[in-house]
Protein backbone atom coordinates (compact mmCIF):
# COMPACT_ATOMS: atom_id res chain seq x y z
CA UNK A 1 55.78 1.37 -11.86
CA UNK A 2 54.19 2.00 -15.47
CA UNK A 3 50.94 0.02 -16.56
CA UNK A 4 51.22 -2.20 -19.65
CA UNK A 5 48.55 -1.61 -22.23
CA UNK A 6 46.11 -3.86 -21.57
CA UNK A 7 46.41 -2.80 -18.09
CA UNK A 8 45.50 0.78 -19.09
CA UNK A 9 42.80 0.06 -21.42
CA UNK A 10 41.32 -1.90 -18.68
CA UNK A 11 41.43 0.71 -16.11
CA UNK A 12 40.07 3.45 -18.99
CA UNK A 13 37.25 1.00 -19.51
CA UNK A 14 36.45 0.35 -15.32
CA UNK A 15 36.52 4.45 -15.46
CA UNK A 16 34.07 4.69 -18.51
CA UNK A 17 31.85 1.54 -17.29
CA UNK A 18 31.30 3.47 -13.88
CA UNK A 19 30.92 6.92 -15.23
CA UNK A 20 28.14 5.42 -17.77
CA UNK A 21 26.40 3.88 -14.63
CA UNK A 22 26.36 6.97 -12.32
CA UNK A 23 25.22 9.20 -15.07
CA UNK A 24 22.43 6.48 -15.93
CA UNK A 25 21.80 6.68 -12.10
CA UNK A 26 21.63 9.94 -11.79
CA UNK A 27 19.15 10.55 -14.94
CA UNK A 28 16.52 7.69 -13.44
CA UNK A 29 16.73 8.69 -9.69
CA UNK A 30 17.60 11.93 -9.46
CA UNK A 31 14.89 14.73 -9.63
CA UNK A 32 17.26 17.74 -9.24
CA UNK A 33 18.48 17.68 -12.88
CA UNK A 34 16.24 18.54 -15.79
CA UNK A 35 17.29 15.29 -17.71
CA UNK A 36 16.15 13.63 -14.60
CA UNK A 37 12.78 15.02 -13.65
CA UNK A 38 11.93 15.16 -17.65
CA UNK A 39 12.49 11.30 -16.92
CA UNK A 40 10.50 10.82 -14.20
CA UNK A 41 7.28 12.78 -16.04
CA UNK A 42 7.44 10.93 -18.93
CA UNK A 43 7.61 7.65 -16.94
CA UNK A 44 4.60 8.79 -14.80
CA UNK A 45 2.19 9.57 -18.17
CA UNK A 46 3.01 5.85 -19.47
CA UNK A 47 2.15 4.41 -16.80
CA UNK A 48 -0.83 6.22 -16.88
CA UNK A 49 -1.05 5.80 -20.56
CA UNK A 50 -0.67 1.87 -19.98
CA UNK A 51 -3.18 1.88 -16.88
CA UNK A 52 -6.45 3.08 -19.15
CA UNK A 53 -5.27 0.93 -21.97
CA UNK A 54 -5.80 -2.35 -19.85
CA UNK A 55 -8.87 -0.57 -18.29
CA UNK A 56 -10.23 0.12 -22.00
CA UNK A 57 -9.19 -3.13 -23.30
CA UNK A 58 -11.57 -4.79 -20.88
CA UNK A 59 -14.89 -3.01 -22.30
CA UNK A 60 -16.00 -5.65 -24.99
CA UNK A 61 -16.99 -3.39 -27.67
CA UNK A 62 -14.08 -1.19 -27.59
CA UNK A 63 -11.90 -4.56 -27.39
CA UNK A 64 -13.63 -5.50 -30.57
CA UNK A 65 -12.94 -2.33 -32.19
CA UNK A 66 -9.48 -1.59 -31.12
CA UNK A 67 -7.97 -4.72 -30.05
CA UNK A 68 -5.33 -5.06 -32.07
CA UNK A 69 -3.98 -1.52 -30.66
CA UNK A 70 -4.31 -2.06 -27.48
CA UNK A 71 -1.94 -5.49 -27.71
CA UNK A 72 0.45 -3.58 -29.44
CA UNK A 73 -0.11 -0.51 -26.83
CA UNK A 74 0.27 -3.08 -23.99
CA UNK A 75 3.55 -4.45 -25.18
CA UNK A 76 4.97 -1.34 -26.43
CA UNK A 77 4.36 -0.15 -22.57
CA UNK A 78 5.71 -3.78 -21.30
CA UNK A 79 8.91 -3.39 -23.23
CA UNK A 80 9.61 0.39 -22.04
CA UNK A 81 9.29 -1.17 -18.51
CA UNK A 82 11.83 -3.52 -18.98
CA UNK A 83 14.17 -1.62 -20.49
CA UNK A 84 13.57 1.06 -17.59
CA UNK A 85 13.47 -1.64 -14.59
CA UNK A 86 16.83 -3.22 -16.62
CA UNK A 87 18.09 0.14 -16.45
CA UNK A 88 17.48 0.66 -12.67
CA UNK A 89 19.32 -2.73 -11.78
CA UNK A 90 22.56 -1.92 -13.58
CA UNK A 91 22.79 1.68 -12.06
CA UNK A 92 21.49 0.40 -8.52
CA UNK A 93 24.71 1.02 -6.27
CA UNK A 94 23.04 -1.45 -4.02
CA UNK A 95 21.41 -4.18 -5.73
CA UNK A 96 19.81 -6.39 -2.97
CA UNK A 97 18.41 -3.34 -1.53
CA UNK A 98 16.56 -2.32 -4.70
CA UNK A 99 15.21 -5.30 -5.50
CA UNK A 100 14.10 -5.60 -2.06
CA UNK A 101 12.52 -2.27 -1.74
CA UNK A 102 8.88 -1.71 -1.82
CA UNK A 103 9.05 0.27 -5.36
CA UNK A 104 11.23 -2.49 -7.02
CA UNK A 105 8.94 -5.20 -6.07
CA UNK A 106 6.71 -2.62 -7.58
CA UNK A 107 8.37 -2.51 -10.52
CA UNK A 108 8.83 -6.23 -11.23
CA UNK A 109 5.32 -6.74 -10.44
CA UNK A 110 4.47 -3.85 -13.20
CA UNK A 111 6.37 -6.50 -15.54
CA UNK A 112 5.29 -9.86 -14.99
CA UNK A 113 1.18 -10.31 -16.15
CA UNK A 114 2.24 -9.47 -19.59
CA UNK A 115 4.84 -11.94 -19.64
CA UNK A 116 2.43 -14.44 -17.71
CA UNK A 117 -0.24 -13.74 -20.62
CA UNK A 118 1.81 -15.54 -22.75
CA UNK A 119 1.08 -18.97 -20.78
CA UNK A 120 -2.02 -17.90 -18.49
CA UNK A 121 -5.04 -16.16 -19.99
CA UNK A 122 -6.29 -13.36 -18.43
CA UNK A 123 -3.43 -12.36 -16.71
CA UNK A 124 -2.64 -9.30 -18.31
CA UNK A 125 -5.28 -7.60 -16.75
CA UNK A 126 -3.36 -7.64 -13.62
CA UNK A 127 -1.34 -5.17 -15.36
CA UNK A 128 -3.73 -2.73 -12.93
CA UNK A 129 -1.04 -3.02 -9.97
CA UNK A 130 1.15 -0.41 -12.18
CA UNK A 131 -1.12 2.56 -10.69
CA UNK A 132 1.20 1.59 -7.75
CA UNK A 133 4.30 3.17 -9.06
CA UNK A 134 2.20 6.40 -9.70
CA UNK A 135 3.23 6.76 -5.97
CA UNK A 136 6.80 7.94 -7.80
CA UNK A 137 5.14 11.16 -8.16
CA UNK A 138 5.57 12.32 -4.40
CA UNK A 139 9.57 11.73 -4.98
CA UNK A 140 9.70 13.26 -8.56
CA UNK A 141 7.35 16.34 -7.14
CA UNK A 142 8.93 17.03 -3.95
CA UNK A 143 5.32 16.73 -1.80
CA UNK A 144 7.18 16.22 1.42
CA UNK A 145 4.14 17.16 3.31
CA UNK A 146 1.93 13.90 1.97
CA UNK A 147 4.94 12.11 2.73
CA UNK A 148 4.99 13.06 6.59
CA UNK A 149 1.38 12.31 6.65
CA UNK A 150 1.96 9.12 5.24
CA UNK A 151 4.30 8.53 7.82
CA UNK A 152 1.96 9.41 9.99
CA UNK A 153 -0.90 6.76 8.84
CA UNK A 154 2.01 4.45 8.63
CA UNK A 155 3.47 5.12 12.15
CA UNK A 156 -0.46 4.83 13.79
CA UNK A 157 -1.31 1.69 11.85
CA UNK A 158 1.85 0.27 12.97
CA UNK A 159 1.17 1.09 17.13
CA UNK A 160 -2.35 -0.23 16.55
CA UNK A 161 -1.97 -3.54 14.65
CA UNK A 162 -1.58 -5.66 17.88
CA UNK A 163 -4.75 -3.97 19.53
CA UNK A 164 -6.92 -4.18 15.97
CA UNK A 165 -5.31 -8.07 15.31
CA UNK A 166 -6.95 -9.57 18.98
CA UNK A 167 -10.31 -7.17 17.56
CA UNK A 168 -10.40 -9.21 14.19
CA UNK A 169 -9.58 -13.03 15.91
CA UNK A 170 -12.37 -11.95 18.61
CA UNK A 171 -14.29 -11.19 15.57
CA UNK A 172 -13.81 -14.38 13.84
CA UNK A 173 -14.76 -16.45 17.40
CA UNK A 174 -17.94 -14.30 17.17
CA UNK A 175 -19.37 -14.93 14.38
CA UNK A 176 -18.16 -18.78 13.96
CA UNK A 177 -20.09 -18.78 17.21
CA UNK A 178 -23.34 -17.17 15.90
CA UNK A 179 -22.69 -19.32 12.85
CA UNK A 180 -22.77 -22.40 14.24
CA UNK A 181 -25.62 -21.55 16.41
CA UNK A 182 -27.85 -20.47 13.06
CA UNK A 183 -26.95 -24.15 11.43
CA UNK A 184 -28.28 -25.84 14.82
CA UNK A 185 -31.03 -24.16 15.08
CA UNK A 186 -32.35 -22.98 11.22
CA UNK A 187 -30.89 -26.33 10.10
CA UNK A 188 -30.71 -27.29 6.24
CA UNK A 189 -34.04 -27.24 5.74
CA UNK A 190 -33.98 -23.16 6.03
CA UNK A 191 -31.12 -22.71 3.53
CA UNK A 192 -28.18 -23.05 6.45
CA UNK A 193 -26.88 -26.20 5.23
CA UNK A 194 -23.57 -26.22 6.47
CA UNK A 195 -21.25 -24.34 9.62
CA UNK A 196 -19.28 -22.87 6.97
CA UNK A 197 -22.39 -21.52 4.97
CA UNK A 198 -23.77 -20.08 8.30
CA UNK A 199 -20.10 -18.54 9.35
CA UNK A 200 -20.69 -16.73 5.62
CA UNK A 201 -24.72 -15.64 6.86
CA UNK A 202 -23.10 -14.26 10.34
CA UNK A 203 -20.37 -12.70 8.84
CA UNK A 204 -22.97 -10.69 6.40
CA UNK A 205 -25.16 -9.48 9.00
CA UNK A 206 -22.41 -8.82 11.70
CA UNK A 207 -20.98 -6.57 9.21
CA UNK A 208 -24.33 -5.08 8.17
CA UNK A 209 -24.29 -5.80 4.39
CA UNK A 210 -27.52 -8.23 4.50
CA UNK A 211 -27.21 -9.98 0.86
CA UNK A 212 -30.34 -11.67 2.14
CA UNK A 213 -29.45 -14.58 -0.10
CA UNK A 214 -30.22 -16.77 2.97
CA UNK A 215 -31.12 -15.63 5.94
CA UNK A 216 -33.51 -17.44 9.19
CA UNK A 217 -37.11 -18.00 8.85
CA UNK A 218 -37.71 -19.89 12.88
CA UNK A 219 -38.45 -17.27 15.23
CA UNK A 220 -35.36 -17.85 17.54
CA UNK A 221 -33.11 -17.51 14.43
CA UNK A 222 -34.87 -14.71 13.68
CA UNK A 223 -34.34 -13.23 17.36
CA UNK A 224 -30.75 -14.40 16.74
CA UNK A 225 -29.72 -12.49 13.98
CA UNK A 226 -31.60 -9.04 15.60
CA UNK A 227 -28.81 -9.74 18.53
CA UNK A 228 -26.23 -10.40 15.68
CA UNK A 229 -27.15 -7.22 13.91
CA UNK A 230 -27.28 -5.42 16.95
CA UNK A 231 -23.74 -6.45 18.01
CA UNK A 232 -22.55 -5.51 14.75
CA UNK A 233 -23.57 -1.70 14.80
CA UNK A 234 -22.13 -2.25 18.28
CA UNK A 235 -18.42 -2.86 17.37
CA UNK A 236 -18.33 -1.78 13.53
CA UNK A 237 -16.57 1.14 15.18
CA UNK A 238 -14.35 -0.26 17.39
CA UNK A 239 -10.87 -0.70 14.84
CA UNK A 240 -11.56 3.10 13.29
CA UNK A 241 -11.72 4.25 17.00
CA UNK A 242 -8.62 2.25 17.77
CA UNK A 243 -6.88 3.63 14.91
CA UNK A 244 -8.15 7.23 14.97
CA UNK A 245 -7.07 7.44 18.81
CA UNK A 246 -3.33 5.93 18.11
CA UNK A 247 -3.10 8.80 14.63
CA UNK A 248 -3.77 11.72 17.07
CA UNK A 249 -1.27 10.04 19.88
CA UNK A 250 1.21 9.96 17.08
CA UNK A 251 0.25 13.36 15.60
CA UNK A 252 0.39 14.94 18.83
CA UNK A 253 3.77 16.42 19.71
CA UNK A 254 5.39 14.60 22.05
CA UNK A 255 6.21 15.85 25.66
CA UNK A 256 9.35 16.37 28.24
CA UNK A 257 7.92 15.17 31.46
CA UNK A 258 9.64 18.57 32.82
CA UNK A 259 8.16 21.33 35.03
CA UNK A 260 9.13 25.27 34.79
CA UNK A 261 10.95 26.07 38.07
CA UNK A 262 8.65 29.57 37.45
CA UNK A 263 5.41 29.25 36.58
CA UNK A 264 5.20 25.54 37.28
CA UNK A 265 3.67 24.37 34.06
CA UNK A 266 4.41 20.49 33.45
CA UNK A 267 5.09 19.12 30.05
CA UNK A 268 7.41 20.67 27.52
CA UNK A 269 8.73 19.95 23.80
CA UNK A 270 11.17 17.14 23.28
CA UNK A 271 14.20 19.65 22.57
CA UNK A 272 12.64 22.96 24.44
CA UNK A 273 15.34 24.34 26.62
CA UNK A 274 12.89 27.48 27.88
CA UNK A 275 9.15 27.55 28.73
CA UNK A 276 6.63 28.08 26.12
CA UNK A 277 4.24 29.85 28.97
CA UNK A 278 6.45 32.36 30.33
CA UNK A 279 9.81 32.07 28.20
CA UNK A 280 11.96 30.85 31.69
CA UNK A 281 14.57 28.94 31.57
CA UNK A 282 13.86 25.22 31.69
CA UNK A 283 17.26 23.88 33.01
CA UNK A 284 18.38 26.22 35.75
């Protein structure tokens, strides 16, 4: 059966619509074509570009001098954005998941402090967060390598929250512990005028930073915060060593719980079908 006109014009224009949208596509995500990578650079050096303008435009005397510029600079570099991030969400062949993905939320968040400027002062500085998408350049480079080890930190932070979360709440029971100890016995007469004020003094020494803004003058709040400092050089270690020792777990190849029926040597690669000692086979 022949299509009417309008019919045909319509399916032309579905045809053209969807070729328009994978070639956008293709340009702003793929880094295998010239047009695309070219794309990718240039997006990289004005984000850069827009970083150290926000950076510069926070120095007084250059903000003095050149501010003028850098508002122009800063909305010249908001509008690009927008048109780019517009861009993305029209050639997105999945929508939700884009805008859900850690590099759109990214790239909204890029957007919005300029736009917020306009009703909240200040917020423009916030403009900072772009550095984020400068992670971009491990896609648009091909540095699989810093990827894996990403992966890695990622995978080892992951095993070890649950173990490093009961660290932190003991943590917090510690030192509102020492802190309410200090007020009772330093009192506000020696500066510790309230729990919360004293949670702040134990959380400063635990942690060995020692502002010394306040800080016990009786001699058993004095013998106090020795034990607090002490305890603090104590565990300051204890969530690196927690997360160093689940990085080389997950670094570590992991092991076939298999023997060699020849030399007897236990342990073998996930997918190793002979020995790596003496080359026999694994699954006779």
């Amino acid at each position: 059966m022949a299509l009417c006109m309008p019919e045909k014009n319509l399916l032309k224009s579905s045809i053209n619509h969807n070729l328009i949208k994978n070639k956008i596509y293709i340009i702003i995500e793929g880094t295998d074509t010239p047009a695309g990578k070219l794309f990718d650079v240039l997006i990289l050096v004005a984000i850069i570009t827009s970083v150290l303008v926000v950076m510069l435009d926070s120095v007084l005397f250059l903000r003095l001098q050149y501010g003028r510029l850098f508002f122009v600079a800063e909305w010249f570099f908001t509008i690009l954005f927008t048109i780019e991030y517009a861009l993305r969400l029209y050639s997105a062949p999945n929508l939700r998941r884009y805008v859900t993905s850690f590099y759109g939320a990214v790239d909204l968040l890029a957007l919005l402090p300029t736009y917020l400027s306009l009703f909240f002062a200040g917020t423009h500085y916030l403009l900072v967060v772009r550095i984020l998408r400068i992670l971009r350049i491990f896609r648009v480079f091909r540095l699989k390598s810093y990827m894996q080890q990403a992966g890695f930190l990622a995978a080892a932070f992951k095993t070890s929250q649950h173990k490093i979360t009961v660290f932190f709440l003991s943590l917090l029971l510690l030192v509102t512990i020492f802190g309410s100890v200090l007020y009772v016995v330093e009192g506000p007469e020696n500066g510790f005028t309230s729990i919360p004020l004293s949670i702040y003094w134990a959380v400063v020494t635990l942690t060995t930073v020692g502002y010394g803004d306040i800080s016990p003058k009786t001699p058993l709040g004095q013998a106090i915060a020795s034990m607090v400092m002490i305890t603090g050089y104590a565990i300051i270690a204890v969530p690196t060593g927690i997360f160093t020792a689940e990085l080389t777990r997950t670094m570590r190849p992991q092991l076939q719980p298999i023997s060699c029926p020849n030399c007897g040597k236990f342990g073998h690669a996930t997918n190793a079908k002979f020995c790596d000692r003496c080359g026999h086979d694994l699954h006779v």
